[in-house]
N, C-alpha and C. Protein backbone atom coordinates (compact mmCIF):
# COMPACT_ATOMS: atom_id res chain seq x y z
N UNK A 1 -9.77 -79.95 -33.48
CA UNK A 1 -9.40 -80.44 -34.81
C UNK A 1 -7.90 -80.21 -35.04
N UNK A 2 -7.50 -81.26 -35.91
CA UNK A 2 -5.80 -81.16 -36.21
C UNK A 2 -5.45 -80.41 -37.22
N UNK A 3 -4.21 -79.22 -36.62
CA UNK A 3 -4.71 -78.77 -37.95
C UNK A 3 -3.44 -79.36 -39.21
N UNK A 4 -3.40 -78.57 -40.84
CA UNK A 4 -2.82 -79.30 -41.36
C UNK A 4 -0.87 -79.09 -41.04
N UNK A 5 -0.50 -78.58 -40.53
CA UNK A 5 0.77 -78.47 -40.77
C UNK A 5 1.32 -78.94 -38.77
N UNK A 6 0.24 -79.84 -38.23
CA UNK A 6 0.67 -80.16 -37.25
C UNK A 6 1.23 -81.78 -37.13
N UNK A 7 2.27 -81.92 -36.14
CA UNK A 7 3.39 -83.30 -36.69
C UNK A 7 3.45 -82.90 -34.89
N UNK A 8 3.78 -84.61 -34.69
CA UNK A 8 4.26 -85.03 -33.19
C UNK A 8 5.46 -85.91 -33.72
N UNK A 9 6.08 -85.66 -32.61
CA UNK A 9 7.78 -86.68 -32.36
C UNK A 9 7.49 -86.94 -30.87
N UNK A 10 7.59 -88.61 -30.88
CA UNK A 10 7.35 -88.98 -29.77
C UNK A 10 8.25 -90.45 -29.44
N UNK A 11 8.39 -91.19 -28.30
CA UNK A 11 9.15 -92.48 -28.04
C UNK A 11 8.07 -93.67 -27.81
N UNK A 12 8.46 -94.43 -28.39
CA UNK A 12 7.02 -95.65 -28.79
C UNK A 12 7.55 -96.82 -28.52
N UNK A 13 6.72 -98.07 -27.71
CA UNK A 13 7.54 -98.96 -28.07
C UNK A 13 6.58 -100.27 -29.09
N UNK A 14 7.65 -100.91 -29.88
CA UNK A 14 6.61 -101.25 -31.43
C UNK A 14 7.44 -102.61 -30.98
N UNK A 15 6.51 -103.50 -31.37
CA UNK A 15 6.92 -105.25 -31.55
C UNK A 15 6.95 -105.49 -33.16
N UNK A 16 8.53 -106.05 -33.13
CA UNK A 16 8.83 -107.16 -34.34
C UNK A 16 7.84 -108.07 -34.26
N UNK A 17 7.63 -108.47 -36.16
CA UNK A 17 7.13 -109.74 -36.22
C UNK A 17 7.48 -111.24 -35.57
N UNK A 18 8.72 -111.23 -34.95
CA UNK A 18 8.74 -112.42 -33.71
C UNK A 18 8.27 -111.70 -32.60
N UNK A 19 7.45 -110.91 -32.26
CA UNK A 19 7.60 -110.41 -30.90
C UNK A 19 7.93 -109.56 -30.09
N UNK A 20 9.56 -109.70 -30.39
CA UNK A 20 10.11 -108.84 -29.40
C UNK A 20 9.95 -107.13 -29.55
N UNK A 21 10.49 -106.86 -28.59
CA UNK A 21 9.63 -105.31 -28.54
C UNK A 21 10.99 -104.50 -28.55
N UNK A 22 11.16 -103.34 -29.31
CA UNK A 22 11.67 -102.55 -29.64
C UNK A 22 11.46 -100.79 -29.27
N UNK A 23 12.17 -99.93 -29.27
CA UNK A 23 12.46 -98.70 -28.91
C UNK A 23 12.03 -98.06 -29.72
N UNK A 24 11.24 -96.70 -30.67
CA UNK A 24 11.79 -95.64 -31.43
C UNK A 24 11.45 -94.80 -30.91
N UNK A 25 11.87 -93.87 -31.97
CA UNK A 25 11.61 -92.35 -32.30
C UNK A 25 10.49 -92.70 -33.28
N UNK A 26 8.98 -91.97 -33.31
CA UNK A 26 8.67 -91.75 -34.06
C UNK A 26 8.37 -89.86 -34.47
N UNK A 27 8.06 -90.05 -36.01
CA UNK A 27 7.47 -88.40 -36.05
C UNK A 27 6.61 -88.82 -37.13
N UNK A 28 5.35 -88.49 -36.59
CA UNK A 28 4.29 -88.66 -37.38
C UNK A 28 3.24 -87.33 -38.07
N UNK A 29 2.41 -87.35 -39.05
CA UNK A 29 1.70 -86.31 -39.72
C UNK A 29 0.67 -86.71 -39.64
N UNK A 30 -0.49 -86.26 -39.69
CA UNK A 30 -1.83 -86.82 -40.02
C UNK A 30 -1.88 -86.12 -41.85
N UNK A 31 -2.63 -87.21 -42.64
CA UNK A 31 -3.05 -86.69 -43.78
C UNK A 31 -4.70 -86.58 -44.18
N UNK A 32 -4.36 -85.10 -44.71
CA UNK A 32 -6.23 -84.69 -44.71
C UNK A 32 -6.88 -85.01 -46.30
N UNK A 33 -8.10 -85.02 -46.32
CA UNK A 33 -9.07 -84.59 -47.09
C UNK A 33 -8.85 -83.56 -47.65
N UNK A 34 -9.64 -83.48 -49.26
CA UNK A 34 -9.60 -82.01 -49.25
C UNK A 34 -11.25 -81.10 -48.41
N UNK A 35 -11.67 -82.13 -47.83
CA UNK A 35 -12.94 -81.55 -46.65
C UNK A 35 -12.26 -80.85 -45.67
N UNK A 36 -10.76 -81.57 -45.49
CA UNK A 36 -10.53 -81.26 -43.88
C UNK A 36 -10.65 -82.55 -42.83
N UNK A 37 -11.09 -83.34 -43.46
CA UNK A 37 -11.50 -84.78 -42.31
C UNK A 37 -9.46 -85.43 -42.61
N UNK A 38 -9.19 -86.01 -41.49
CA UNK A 38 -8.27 -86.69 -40.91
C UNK A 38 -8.25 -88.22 -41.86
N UNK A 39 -7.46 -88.42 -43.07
CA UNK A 39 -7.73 -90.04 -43.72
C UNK A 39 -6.75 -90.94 -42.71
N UNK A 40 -5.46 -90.12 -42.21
CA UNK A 40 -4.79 -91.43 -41.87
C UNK A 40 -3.39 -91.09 -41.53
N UNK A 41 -2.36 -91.45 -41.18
CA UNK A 41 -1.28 -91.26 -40.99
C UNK A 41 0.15 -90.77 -41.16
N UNK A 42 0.84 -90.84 -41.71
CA UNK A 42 2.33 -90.63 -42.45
C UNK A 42 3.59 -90.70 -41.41
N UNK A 43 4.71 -91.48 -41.85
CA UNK A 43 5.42 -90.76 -40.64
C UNK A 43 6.65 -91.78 -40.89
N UNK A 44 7.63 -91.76 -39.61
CA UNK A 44 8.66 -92.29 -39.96
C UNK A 44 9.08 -92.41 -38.24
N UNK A 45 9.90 -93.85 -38.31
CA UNK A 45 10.28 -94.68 -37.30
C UNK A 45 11.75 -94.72 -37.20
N UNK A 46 12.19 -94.58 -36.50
CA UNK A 46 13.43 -94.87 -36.15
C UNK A 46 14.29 -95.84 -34.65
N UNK A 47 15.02 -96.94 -35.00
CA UNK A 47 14.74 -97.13 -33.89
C UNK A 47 15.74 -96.96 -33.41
N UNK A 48 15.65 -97.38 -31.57
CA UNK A 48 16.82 -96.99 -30.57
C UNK A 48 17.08 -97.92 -30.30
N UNK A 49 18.80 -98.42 -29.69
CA UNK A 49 19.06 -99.32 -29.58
C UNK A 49 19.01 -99.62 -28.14
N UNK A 50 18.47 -101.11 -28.04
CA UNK A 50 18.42 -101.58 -26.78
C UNK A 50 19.32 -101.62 -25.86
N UNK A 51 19.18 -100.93 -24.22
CA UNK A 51 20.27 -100.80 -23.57
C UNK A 51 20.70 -102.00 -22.85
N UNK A 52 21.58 -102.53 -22.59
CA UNK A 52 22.25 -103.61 -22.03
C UNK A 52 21.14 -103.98 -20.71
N UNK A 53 20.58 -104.72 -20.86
CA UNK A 53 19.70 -105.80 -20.06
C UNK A 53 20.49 -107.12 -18.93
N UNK A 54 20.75 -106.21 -17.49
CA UNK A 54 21.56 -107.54 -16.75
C UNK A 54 20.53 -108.50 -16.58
N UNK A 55 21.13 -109.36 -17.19
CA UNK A 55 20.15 -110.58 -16.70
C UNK A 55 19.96 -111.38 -15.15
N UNK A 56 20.54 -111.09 -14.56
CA UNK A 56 20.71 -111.74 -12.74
C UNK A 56 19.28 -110.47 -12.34
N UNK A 57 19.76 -109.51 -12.72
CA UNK A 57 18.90 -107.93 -12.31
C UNK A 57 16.83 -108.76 -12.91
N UNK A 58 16.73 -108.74 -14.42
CA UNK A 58 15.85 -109.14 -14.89
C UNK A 58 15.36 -110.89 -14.37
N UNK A 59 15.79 -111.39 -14.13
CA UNK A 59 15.91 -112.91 -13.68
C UNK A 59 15.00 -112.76 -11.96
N UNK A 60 15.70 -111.82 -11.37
CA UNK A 60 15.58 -111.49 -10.25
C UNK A 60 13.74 -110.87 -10.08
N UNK A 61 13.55 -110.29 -11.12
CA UNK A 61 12.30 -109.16 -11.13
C UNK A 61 11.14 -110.03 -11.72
N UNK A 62 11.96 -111.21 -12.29
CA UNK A 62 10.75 -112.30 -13.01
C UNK A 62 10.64 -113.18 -11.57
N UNK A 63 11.17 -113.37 -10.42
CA UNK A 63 11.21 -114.26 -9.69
C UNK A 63 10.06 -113.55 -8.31
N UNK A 64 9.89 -112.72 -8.97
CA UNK A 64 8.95 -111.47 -7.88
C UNK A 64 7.42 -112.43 -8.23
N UNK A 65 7.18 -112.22 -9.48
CA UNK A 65 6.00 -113.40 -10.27
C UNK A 65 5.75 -114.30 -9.31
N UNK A 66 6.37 -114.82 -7.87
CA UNK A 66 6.28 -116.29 -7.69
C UNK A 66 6.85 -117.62 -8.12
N UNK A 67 7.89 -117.52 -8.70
CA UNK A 67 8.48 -118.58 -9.64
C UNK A 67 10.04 -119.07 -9.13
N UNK A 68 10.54 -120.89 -9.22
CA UNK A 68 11.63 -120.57 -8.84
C UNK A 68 12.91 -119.82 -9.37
N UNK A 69 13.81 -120.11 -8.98
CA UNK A 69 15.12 -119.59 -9.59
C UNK A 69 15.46 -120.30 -11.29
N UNK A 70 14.74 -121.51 -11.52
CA UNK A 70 15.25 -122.18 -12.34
C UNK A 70 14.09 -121.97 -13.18
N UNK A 71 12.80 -121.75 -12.64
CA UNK A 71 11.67 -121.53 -13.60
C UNK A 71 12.32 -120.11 -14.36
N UNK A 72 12.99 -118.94 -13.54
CA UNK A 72 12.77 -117.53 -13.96
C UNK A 72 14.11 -117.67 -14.86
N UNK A 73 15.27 -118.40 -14.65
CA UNK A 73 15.84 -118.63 -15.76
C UNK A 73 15.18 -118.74 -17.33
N UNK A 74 14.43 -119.79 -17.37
CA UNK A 74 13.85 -120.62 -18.37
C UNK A 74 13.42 -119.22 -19.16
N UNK A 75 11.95 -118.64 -17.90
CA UNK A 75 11.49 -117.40 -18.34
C UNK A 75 12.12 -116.66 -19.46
N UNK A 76 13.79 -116.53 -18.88
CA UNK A 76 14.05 -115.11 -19.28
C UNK A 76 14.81 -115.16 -20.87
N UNK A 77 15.14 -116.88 -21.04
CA UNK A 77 15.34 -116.91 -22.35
C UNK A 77 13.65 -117.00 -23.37
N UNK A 78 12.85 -117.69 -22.54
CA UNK A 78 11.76 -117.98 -23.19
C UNK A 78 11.22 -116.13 -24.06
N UNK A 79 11.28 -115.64 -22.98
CA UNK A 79 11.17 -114.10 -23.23
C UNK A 79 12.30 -113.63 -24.40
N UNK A 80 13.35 -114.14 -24.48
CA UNK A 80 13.85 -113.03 -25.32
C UNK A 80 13.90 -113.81 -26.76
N UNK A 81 13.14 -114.67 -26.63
CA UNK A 81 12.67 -115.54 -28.15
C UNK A 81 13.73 -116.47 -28.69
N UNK A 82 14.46 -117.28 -27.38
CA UNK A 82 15.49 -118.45 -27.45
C UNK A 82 14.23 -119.69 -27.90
N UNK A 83 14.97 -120.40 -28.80
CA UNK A 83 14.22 -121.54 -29.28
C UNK A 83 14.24 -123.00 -27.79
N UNK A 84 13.34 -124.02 -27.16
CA UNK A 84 13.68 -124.28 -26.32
C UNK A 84 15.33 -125.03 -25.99
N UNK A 85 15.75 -125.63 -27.50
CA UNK A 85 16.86 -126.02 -27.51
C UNK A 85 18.16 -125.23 -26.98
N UNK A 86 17.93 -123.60 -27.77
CA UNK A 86 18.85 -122.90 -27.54
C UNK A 86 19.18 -122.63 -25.98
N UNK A 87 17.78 -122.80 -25.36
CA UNK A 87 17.67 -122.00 -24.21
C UNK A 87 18.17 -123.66 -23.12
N UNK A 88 18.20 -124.64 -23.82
CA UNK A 88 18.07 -125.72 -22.75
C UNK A 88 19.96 -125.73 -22.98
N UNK A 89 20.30 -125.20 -23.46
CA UNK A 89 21.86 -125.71 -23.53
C UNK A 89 22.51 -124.83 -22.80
N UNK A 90 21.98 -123.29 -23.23
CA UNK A 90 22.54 -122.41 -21.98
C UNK A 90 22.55 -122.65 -20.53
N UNK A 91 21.25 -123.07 -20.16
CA UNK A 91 21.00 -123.45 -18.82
C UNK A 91 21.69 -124.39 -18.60
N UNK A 92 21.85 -125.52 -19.56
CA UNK A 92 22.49 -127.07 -19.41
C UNK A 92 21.69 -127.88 -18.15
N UNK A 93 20.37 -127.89 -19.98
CA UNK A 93 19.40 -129.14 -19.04
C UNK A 93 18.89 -129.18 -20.58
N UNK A 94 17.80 -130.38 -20.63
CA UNK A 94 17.30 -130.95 -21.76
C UNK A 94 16.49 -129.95 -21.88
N UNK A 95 15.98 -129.72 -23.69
CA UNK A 95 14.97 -129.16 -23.74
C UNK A 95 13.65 -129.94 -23.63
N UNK A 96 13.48 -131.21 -22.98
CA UNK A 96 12.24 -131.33 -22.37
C UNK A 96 12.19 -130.97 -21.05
N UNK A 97 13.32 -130.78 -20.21
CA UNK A 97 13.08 -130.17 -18.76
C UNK A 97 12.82 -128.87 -18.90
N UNK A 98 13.45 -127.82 -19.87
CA UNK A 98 12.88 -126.54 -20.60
C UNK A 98 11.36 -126.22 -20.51
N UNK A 99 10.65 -127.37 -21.75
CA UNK A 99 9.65 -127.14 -21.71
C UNK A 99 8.82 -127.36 -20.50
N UNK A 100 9.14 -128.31 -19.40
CA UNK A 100 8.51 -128.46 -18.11
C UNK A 100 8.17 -127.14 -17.74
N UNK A 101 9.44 -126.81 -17.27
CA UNK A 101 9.45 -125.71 -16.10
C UNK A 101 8.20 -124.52 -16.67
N UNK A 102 8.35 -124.31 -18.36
CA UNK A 102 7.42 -123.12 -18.87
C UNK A 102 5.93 -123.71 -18.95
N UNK A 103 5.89 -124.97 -19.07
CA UNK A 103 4.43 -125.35 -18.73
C UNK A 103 4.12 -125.11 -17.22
N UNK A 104 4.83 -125.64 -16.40
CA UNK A 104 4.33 -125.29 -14.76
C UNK A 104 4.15 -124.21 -14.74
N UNK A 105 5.17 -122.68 -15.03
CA UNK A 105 5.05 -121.38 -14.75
C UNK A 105 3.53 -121.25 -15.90
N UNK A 106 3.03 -121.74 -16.67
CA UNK A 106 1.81 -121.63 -17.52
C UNK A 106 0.93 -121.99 -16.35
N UNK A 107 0.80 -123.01 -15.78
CA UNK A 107 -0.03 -123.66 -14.77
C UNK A 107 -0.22 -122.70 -13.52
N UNK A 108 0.82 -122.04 -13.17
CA UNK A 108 0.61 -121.57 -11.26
C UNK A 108 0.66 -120.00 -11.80
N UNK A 109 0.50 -119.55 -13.19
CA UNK A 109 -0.01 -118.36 -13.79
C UNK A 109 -1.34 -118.46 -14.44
N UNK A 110 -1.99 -119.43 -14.36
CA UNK A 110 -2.95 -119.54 -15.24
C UNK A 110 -3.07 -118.82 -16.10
N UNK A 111 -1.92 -119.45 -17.29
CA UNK A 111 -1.53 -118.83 -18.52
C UNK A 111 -2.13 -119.63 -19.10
N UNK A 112 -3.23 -119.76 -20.43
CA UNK A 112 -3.09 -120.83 -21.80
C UNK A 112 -1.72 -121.34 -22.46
N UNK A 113 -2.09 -120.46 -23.07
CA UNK A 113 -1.44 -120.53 -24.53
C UNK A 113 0.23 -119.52 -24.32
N UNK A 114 0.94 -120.26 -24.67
CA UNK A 114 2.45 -119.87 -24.74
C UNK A 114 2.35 -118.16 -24.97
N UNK A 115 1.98 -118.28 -26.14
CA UNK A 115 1.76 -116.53 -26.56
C UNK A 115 1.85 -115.44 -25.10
N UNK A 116 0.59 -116.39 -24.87
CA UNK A 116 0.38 -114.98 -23.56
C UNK A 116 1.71 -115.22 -23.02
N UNK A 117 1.82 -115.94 -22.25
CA UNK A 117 3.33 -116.47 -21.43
C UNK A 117 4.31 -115.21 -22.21
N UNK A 118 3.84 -115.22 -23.26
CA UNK A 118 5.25 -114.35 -24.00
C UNK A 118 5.42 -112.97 -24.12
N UNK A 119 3.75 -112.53 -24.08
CA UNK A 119 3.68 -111.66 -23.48
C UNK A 119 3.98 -110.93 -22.48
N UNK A 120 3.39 -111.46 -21.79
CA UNK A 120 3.07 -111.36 -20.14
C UNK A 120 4.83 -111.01 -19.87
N UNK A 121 5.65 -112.05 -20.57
CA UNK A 121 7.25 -111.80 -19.41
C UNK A 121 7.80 -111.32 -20.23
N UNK A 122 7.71 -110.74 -21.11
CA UNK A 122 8.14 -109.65 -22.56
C UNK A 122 7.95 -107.93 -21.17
N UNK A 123 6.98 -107.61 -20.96
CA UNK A 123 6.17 -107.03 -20.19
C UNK A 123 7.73 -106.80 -18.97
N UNK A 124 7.69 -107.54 -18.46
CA UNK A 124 8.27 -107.74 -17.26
C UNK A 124 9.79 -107.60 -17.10
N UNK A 125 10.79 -108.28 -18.50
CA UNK A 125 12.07 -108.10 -19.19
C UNK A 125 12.37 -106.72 -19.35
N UNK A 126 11.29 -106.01 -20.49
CA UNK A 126 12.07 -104.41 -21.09
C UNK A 126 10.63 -103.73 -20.25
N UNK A 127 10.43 -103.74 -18.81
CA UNK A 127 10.40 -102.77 -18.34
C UNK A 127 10.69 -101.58 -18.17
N UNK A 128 11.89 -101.62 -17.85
CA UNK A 128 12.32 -100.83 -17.00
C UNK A 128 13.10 -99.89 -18.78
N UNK A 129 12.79 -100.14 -19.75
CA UNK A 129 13.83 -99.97 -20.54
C UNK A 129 13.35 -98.08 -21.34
């Protein structure tokens, strides 16, 4: 049993409402009953800032997946929540060749639904982080 004046500080990693996944500090409390039973939580987040991500390095580690050089491009903006436009201009290709390449890597991953896709190489990006 927990008792009452016990608190953890720990490193977590928590997803924004777009997704992307983030660093903290948390330090959390449990709050009791006056039984003694555990109702629920308390605590406080802080976050850390993301360390510089080479992209040739990450590009490289998405291309391990099976995918080409131009699919793991696509990937690695698709991953960091580039809209396909944004991401088709960086590359400098249309964003319907954009969306190709992330439907094929959907296809030879037997991925559904984008989401997962976003998952899945979310996963694979802040690895190492």
């Amino acid at each position: 049993m927990l008792s009452k004046a016990q608190e953890q500080t720990f490193k977590e990693s928590i997803y924004f409402v777009n997704g992307l996944p983030m660093q903290a500090v948390s330090s959390k409390k449990p709050i009791f009953s006056p039984e003694g039973e555990v109702l629920g939580l308390i605590g406080v987040s802080i976050e850390i800032p993301v360390q510089y991500i080479d992209t040739k390095q990450v590009i490289n580690r998405i291309k391990k997946i099976g995918v080409t050089e131009r699919e793991a491009e696509c990937l690695y903006y698709f991953g960091k929540g580039k809209s396909a436009k944004e991401s088709a201009n960086i590359l400098n290709m249309s964003h319907r060749t954009f969306d190709n390449h992330i439907n094929n890597v959907r296809l030879k991953l037997n991925i559904i639904r984008r989401s997962q896709l976003f998952e899945f190489i979310n996963e694979i990006i802040y690895a190492e982080l």
